[in-house]
PDB file of N, CA and C in Angstrom:
ATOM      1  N   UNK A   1      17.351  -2.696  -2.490  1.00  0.00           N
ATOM      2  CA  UNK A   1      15.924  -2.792  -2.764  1.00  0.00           C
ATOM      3  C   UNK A   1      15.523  -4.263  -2.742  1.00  0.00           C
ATOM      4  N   UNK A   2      14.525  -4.423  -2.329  1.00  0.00           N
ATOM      5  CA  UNK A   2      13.568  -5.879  -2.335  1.00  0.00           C
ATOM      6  C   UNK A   2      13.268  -6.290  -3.506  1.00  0.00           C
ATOM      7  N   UNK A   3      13.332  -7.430  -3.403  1.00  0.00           N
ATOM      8  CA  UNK A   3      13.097  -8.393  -4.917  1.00  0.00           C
ATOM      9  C   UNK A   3      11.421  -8.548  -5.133  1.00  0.00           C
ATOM     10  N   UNK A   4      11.116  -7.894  -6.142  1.00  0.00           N
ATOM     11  CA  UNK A   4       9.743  -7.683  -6.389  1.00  0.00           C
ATOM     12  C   UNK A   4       9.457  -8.493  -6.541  1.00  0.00           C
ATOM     13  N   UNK A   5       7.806  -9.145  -5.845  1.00  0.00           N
ATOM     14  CA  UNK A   5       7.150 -10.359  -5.876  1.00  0.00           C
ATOM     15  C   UNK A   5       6.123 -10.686  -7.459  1.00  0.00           C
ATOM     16  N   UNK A   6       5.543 -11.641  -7.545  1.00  0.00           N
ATOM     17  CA  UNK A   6       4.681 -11.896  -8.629  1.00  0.00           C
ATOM     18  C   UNK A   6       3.646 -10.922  -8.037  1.00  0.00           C
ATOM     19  N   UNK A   7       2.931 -11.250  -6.997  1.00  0.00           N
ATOM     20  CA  UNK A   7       1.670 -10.361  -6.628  1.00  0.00           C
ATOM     21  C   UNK A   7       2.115  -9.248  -6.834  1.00  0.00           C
ATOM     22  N   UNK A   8       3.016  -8.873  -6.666  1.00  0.00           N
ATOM     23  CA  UNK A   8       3.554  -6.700  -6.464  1.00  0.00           C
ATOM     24  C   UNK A   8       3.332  -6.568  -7.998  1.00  0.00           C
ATOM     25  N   UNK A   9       3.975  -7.719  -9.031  1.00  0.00           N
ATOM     26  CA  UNK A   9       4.150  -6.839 -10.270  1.00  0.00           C
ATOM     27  C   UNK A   9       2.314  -7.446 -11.148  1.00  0.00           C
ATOM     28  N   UNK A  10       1.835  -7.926 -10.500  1.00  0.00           N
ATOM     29  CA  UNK A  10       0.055  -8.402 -10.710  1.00  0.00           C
ATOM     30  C   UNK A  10      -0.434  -6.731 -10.617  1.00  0.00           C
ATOM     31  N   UNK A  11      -0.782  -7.100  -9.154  1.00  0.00           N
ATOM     32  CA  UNK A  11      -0.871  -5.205  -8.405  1.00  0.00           C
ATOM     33  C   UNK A  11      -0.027  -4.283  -9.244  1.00  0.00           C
ATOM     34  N   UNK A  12       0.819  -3.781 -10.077  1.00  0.00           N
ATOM     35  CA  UNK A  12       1.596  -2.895 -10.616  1.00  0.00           C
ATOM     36  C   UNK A  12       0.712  -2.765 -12.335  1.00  0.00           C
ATOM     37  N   UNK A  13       0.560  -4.102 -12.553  1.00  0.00           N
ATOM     38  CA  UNK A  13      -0.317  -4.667 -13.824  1.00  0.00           C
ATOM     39  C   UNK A  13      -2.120  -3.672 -13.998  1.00  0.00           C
ATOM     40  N   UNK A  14      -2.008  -4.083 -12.480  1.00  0.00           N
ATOM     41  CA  UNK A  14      -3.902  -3.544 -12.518  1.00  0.00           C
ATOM     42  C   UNK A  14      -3.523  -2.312 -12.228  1.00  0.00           C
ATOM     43  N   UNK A  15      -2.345  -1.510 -11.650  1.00  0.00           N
ATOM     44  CA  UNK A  15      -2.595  -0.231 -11.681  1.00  0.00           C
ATOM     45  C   UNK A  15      -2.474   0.566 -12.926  1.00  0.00           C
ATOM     46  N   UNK A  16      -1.727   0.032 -13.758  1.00  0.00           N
ATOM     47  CA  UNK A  16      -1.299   0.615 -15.073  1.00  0.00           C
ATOM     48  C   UNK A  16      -2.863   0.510 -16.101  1.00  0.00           C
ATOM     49  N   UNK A  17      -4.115  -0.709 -15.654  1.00  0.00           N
ATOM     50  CA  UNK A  17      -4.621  -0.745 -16.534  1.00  0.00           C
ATOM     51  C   UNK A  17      -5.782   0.589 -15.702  1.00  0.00           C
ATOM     52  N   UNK A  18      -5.934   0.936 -14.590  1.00  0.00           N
ATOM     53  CA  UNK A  18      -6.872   1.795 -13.952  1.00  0.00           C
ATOM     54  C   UNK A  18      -5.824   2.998 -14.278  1.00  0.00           C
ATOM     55  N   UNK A  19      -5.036   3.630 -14.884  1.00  0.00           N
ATOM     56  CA  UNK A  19      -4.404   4.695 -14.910  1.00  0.00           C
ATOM     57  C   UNK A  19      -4.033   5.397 -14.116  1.00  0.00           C
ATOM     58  N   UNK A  20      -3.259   4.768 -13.140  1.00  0.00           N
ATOM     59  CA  UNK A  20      -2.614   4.585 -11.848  1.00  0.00           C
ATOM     60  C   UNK A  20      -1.248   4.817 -11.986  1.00  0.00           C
ATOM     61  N   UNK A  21      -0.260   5.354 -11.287  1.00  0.00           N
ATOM     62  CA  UNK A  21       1.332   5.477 -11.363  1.00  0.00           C
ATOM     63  C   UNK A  21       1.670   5.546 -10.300  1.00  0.00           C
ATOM     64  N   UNK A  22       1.060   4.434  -8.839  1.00  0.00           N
ATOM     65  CA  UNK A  22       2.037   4.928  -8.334  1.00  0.00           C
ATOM     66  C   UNK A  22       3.410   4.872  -7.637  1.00  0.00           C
ATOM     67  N   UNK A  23       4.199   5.235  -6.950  1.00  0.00           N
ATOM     68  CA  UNK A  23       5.833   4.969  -6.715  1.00  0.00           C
ATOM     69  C   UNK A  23       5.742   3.875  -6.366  1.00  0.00           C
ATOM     70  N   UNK A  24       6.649   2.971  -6.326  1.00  0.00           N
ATOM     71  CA  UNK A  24       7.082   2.062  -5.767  1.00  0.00           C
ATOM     72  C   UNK A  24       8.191   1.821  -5.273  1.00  0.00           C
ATOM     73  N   UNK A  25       8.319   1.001  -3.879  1.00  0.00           N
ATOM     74  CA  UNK A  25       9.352   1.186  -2.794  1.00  0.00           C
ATOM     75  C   UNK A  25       9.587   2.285  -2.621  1.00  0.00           C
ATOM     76  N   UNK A  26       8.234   3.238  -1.846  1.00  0.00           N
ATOM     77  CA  UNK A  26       8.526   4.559  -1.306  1.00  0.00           C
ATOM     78  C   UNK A  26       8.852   4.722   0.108  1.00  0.00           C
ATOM     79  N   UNK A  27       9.781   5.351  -0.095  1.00  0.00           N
ATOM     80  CA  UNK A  27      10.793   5.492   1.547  1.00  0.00           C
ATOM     81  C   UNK A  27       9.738   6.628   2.019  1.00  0.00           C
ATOM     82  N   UNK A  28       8.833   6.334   2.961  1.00  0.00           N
ATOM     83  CA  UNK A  28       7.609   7.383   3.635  1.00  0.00           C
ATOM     84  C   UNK A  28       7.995   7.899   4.923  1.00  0.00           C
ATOM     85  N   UNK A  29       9.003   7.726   5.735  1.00  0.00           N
ATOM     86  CA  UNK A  29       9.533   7.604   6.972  1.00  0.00           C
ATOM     87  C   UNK A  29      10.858   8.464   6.510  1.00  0.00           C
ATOM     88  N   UNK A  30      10.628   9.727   7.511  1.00  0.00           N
ATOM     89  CA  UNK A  30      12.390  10.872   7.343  1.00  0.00           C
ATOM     90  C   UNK A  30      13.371  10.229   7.996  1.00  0.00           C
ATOM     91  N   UNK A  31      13.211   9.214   9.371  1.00  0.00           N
ATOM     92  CA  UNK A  31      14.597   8.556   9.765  1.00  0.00           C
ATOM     93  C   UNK A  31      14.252   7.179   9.820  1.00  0.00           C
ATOM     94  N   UNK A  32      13.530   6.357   9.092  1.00  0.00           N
ATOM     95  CA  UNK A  32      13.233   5.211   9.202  1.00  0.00           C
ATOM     96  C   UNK A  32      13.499   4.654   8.131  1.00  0.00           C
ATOM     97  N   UNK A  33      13.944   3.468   7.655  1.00  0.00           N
ATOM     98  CA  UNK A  33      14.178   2.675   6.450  1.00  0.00           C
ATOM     99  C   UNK A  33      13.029   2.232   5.793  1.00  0.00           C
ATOM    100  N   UNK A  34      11.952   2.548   6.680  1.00  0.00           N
ATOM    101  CA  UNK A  34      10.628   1.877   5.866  1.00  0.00           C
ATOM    102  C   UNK A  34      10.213   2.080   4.696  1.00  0.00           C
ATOM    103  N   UNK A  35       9.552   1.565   3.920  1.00  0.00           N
ATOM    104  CA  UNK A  35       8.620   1.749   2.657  1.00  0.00           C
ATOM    105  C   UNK A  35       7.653   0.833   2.067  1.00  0.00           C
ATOM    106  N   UNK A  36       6.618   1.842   1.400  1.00  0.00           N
ATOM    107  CA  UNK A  36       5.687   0.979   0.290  1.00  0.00           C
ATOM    108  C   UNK A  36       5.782  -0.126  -0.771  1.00  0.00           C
ATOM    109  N   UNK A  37       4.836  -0.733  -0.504  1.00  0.00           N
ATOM    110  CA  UNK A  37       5.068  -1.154  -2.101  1.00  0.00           C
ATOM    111  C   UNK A  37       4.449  -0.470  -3.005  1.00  0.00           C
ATOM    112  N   UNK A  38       3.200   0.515  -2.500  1.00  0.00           N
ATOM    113  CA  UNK A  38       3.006   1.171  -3.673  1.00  0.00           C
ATOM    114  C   UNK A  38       2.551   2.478  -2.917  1.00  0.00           C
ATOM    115  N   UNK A  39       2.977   3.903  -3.310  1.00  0.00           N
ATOM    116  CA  UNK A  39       2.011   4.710  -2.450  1.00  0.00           C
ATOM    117  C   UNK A  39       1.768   6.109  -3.713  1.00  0.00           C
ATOM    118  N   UNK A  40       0.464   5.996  -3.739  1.00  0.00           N
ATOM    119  CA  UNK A  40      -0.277   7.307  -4.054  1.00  0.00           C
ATOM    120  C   UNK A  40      -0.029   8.353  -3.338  1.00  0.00           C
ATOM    121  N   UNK A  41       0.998   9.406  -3.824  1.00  0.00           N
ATOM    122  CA  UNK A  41       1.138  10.585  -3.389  1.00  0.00           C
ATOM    123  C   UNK A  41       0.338  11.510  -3.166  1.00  0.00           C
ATOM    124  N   UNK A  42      -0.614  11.972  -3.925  1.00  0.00           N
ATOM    125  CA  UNK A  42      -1.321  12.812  -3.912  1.00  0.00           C
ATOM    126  C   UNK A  42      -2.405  12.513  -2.997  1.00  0.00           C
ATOM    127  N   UNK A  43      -2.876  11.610  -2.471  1.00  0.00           N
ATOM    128  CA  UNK A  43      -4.087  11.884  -2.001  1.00  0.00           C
ATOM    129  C   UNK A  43      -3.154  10.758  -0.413  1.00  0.00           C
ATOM    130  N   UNK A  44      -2.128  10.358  -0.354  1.00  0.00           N
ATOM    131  CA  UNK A  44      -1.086   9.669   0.719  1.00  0.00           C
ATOM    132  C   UNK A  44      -2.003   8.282   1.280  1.00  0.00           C
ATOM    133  N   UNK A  45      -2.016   7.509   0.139  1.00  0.00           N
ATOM    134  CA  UNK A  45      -2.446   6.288   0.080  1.00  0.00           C
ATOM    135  C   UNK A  45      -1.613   5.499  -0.154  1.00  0.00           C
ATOM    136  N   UNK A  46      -1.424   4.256   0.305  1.00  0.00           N
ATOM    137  CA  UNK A  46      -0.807   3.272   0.385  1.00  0.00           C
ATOM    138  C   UNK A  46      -0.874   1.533   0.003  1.00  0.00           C
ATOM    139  N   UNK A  47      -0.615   1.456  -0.619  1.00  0.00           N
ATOM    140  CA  UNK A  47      -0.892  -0.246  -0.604  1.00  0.00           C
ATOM    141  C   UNK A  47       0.221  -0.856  -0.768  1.00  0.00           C
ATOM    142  N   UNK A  48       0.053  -2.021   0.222  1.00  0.00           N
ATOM    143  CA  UNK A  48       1.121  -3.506   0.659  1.00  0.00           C
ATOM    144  C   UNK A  48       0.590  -4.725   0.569  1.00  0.00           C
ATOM    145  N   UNK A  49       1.136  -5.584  -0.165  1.00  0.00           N
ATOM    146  CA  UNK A  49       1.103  -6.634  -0.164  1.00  0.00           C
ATOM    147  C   UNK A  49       1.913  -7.489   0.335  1.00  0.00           C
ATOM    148  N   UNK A  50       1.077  -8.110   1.234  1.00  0.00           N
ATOM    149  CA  UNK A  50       1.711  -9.217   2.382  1.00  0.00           C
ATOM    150  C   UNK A  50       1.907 -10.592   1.566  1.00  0.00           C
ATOM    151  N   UNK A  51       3.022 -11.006   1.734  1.00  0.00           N
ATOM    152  CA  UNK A  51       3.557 -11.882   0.892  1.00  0.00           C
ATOM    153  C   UNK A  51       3.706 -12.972   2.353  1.00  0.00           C
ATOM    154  N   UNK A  52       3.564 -14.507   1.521  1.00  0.00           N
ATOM    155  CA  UNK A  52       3.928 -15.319   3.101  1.00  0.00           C
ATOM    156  C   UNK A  52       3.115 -15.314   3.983  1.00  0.00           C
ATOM    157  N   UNK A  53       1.861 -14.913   4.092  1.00  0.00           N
ATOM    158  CA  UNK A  53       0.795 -15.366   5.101  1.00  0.00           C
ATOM    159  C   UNK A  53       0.505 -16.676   5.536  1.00  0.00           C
ATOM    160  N   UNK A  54       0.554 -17.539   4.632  1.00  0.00           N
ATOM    161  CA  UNK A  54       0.324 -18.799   4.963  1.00  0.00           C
ATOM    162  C   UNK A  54       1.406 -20.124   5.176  1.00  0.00           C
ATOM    163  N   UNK A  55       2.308 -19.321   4.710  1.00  0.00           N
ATOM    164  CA  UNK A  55       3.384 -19.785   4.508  1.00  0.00           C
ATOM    165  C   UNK A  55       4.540 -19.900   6.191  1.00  0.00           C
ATOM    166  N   UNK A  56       4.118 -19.247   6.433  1.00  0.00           N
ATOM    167  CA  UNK A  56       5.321 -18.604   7.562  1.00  0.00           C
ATOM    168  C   UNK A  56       6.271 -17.757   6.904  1.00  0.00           C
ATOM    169  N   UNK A  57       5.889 -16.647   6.114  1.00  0.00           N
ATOM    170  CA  UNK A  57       6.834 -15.692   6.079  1.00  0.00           C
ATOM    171  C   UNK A  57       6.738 -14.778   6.916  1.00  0.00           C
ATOM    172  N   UNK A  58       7.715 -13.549   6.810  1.00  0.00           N
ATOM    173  CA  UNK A  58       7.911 -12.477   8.140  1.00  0.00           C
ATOM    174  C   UNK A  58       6.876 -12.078   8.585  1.00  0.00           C
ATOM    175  N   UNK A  59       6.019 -11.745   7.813  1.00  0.00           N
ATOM    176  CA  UNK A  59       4.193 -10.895   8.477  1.00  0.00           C
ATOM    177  C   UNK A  59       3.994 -12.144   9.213  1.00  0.00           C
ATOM    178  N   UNK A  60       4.306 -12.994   9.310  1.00  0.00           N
ATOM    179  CA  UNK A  60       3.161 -14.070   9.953  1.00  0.00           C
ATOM    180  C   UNK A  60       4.058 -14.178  11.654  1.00  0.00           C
ATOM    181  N   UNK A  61       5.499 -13.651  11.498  1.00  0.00           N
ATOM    182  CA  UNK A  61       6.000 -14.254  12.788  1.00  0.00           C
ATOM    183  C   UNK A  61       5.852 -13.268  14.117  1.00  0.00           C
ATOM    184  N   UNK A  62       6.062 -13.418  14.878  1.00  0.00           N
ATOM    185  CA  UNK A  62       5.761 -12.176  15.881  1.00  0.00           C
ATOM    186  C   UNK A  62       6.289 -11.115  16.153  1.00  0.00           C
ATOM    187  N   UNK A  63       8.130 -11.470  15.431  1.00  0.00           N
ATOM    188  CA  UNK A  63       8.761 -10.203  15.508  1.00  0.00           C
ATOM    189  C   UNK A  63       8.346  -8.865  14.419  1.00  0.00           C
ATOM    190  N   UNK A  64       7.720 -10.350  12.848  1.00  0.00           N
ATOM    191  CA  UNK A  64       7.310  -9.162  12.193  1.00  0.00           C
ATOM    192  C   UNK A  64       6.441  -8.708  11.945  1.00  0.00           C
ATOM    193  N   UNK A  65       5.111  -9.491  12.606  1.00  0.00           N
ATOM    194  CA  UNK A  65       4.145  -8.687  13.101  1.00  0.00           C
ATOM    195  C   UNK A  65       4.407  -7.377  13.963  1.00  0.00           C
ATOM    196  N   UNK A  66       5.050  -7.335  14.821  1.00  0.00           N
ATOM    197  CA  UNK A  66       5.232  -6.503  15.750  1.00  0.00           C
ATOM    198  C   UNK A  66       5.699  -5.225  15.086  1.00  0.00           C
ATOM    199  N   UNK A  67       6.747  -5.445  13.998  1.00  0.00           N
ATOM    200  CA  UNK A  67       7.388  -4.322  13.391  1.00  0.00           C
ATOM    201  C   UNK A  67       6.432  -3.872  12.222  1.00  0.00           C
ATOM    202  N   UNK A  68       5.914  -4.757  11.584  1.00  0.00           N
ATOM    203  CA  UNK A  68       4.769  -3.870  10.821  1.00  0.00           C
ATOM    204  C   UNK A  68       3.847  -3.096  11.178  1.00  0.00           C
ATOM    205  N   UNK A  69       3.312  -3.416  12.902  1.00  0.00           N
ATOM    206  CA  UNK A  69       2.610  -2.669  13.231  1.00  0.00           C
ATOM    207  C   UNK A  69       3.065  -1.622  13.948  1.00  0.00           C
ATOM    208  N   UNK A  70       4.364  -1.088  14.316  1.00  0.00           N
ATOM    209  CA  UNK A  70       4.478   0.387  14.252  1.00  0.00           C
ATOM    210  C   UNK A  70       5.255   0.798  13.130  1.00  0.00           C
ATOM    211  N   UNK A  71       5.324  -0.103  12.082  1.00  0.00           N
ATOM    212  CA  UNK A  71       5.526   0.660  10.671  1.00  0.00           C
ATOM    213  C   UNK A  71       4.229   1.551  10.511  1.00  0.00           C
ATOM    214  N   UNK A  72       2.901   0.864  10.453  1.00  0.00           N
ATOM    215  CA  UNK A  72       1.686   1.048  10.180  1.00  0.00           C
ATOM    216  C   UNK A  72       1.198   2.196  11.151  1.00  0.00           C
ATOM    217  N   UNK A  73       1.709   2.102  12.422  1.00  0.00           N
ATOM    218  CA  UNK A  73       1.314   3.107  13.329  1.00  0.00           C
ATOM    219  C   UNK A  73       2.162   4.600  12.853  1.00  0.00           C
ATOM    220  N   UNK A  74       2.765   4.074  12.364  1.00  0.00           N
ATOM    221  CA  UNK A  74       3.795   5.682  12.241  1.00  0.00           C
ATOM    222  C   UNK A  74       3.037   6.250  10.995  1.00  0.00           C
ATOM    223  N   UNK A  75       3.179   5.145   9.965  1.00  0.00           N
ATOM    224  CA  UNK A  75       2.589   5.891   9.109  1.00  0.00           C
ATOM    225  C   UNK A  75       1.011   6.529   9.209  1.00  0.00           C
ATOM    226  N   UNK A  76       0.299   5.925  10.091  1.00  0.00           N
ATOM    227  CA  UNK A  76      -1.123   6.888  10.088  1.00  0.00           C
ATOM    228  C   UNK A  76      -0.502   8.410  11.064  1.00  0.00           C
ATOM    229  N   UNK A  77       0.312   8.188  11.928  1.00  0.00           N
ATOM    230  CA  UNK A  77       1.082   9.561  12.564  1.00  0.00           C
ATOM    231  C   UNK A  77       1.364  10.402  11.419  1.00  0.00           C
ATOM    232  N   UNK A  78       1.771  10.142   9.883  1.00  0.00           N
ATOM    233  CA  UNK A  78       2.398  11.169   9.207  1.00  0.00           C
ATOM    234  C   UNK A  78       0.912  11.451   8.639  1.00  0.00           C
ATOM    235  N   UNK A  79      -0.046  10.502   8.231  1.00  0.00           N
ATOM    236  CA  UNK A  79      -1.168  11.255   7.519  1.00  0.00           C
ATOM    237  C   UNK A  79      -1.532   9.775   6.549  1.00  0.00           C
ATOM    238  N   UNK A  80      -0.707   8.760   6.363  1.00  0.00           N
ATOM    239  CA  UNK A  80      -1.304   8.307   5.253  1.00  0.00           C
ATOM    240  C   UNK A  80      -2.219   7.235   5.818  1.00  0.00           C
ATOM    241  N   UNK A  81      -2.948   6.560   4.406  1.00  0.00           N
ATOM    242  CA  UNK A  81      -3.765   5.639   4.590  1.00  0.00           C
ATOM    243  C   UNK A  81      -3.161   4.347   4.181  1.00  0.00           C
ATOM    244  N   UNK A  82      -2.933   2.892   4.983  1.00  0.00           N
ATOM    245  CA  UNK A  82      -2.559   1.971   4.610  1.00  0.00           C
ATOM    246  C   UNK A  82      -3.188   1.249   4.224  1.00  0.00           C
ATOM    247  N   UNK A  83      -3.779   0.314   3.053  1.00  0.00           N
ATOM    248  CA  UNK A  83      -4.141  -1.039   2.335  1.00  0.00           C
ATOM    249  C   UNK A  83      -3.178  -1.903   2.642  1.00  0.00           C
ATOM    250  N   UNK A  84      -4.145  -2.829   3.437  1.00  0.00           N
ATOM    251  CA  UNK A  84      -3.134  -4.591   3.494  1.00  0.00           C
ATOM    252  C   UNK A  84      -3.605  -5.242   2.633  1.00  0.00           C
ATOM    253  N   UNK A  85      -2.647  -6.310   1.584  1.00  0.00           N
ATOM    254  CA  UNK A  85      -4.054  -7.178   0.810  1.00  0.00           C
ATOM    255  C   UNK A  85      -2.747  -8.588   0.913  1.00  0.00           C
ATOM    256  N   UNK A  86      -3.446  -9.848   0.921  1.00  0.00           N
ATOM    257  CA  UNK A  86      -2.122 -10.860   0.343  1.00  0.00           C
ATOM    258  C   UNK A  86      -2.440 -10.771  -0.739  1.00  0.00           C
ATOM    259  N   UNK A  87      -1.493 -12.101  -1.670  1.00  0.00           N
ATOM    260  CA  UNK A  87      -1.642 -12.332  -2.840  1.00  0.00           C
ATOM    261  C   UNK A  87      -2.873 -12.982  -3.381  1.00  0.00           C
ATOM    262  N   UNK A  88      -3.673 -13.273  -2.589  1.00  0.00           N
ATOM    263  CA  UNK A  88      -5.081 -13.613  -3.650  1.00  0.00           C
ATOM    264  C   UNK A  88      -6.327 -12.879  -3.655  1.00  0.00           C
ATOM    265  N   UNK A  89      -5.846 -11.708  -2.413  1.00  0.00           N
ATOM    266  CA  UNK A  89      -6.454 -10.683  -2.630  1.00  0.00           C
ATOM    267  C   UNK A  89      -5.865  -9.619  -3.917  1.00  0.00           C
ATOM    268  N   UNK A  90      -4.807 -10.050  -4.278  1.00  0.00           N
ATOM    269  CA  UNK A  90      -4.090  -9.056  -5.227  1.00  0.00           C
ATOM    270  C   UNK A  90      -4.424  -9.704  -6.796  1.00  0.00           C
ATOM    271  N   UNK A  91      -4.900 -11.523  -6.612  1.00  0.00           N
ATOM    272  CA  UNK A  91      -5.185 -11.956  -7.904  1.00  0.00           C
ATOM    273  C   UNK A  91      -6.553 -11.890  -7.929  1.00  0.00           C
ATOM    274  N   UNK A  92      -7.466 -11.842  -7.350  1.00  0.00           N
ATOM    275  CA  UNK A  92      -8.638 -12.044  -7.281  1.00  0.00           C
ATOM    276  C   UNK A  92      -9.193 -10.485  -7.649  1.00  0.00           C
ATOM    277  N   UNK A  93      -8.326  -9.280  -7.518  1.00  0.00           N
ATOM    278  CA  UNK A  93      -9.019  -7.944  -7.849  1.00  0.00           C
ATOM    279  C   UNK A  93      -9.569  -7.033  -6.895  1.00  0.00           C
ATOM    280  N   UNK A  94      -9.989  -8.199  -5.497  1.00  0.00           N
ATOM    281  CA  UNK A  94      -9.990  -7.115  -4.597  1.00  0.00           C
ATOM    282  C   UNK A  94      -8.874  -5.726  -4.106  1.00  0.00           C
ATOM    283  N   UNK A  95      -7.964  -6.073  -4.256  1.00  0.00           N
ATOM    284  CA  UNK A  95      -6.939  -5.042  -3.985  1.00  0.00           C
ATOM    285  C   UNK A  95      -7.072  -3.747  -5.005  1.00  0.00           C
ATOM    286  N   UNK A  96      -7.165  -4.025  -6.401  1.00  0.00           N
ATOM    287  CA  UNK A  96      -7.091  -3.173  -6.881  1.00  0.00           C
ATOM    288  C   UNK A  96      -8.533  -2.325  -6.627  1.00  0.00           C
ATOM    289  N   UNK A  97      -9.598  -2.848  -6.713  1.00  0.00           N
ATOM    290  CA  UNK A  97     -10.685  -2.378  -6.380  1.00  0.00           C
ATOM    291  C   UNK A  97     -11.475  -1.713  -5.004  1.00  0.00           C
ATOM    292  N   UNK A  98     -10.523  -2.151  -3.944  1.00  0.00           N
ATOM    293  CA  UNK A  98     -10.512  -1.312  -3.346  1.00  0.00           C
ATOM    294  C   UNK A  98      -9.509   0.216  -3.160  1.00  0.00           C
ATOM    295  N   UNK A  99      -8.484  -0.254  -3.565  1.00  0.00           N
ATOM    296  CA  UNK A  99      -7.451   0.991  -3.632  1.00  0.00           C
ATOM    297  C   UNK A  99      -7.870   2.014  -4.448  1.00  0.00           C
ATOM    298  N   UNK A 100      -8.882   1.552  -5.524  1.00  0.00           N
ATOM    299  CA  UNK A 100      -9.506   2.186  -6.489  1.00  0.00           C
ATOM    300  C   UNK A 100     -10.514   3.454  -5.910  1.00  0.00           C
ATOM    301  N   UNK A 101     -11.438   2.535  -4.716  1.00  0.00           N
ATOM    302  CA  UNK A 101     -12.362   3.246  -3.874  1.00  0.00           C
ATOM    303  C   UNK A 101     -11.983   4.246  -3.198  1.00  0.00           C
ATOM    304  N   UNK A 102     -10.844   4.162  -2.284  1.00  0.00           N
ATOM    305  CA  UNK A 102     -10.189   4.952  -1.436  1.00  0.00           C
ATOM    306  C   UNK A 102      -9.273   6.158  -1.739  1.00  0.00           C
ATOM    307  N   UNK A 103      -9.202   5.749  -3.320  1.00  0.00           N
ATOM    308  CA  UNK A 103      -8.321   6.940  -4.000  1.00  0.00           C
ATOM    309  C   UNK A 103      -9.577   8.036  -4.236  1.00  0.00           C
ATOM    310  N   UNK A 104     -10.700   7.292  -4.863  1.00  0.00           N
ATOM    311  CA  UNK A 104     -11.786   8.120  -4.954  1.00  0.00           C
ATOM    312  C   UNK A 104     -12.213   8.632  -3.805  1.00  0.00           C
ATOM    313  N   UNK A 105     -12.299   8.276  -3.088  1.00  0.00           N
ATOM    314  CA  UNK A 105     -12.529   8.912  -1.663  1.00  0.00           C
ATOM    315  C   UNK A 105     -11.919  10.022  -1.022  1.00  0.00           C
ATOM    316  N   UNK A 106     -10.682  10.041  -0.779  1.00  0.00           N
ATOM    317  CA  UNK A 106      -9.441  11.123  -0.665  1.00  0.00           C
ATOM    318  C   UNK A 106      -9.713  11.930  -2.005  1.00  0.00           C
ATOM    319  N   UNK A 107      -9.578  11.996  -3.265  1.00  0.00           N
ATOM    320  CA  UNK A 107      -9.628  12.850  -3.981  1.00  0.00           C
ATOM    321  C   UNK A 107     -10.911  13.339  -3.770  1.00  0.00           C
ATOM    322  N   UNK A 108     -11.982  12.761  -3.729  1.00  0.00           N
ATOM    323  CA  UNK A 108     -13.033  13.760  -3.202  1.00  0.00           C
ATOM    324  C   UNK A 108     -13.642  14.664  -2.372  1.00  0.00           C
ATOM    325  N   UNK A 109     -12.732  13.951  -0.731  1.00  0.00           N
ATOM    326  CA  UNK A 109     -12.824  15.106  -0.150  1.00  0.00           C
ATOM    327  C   UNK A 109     -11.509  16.212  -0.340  1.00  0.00           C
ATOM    328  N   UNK A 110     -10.469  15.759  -1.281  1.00  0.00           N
ATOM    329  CA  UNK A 110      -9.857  17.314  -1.598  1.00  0.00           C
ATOM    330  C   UNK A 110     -10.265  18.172  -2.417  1.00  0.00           C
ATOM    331  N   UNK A 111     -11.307  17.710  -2.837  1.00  0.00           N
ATOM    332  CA  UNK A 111     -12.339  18.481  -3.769  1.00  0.00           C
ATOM    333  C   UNK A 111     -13.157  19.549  -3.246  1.00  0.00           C
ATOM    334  N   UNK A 112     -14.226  18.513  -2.314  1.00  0.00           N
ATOM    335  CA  UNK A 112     -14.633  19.647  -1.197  1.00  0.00           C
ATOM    336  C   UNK A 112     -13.332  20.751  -0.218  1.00  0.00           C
ATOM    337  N   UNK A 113     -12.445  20.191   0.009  1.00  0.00           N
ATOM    338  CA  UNK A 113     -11.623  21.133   0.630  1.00  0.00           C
ATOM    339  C   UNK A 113     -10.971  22.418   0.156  1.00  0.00           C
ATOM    340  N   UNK A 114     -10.385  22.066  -1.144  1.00  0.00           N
ATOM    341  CA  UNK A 114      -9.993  22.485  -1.965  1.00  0.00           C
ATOM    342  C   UNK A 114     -10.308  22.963  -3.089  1.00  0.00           C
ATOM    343  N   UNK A 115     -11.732  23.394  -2.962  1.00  0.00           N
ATOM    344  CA  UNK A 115     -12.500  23.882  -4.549  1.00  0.00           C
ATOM    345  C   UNK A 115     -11.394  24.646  -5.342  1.00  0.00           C
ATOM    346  N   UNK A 116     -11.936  24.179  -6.664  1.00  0.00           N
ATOM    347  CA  UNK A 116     -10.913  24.736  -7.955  1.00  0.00           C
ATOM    348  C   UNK A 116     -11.280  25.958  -8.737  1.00  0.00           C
TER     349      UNK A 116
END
């Protein structure tokens, strides 16, 4: 397993205070090694935080650009929804606030789909 970043356990912070649980380092891929840093099961939402943007870490280089984006492609193939945020999108609140939106969103249309 990957050595959890400050931003991941920030993002882990704001989910616990929105009453949020969800997995972390989820293996989403049946023959692929890939995974989340955080993914909402129920409604198959996702959020990642890109660590190293400015820096020259892996998202920034071309090989791992390249591989995130058919990480990202596969995963909209199985159904889910991916959130990219860096870390000052993750300190600043946008991240949580949007992941916030999009959960509401998916749960609502399983609402309409799925009347109770």
């Amino acid at each position: 397993m990957k050595k959890v970043s400050v931003p991941e356990e920030l993002f882990a912070l704001h989910c616990r205070a929105e009453g949020f649980n969800p997995h972390r380092e989820y293996k989403f891929h049946p023959t692929r090694r890939w995974r989340f840093d955080f993914a909402f099961l129920d409604v198959l939402v996702a959020t990642e935080v890109e660590g190293g943007v400015w820096s020259g870490g892996r998202h920034g280089t071309g090989v791992g650009f390249t591989n995130d984006c058919e990480k990202y492609a596969e995963a909209a193939l199985l159904g889910w929804r991916v959130l990219r945020f860096t870390s000052a999108q993750v300190k600043s609140g946008y991240a949580i606030e949007c992941t916030k939106k999009l959960i509401a969103m998916e749960r609502s249309i399983q609402k309409q789909e799925f009347p109770a």
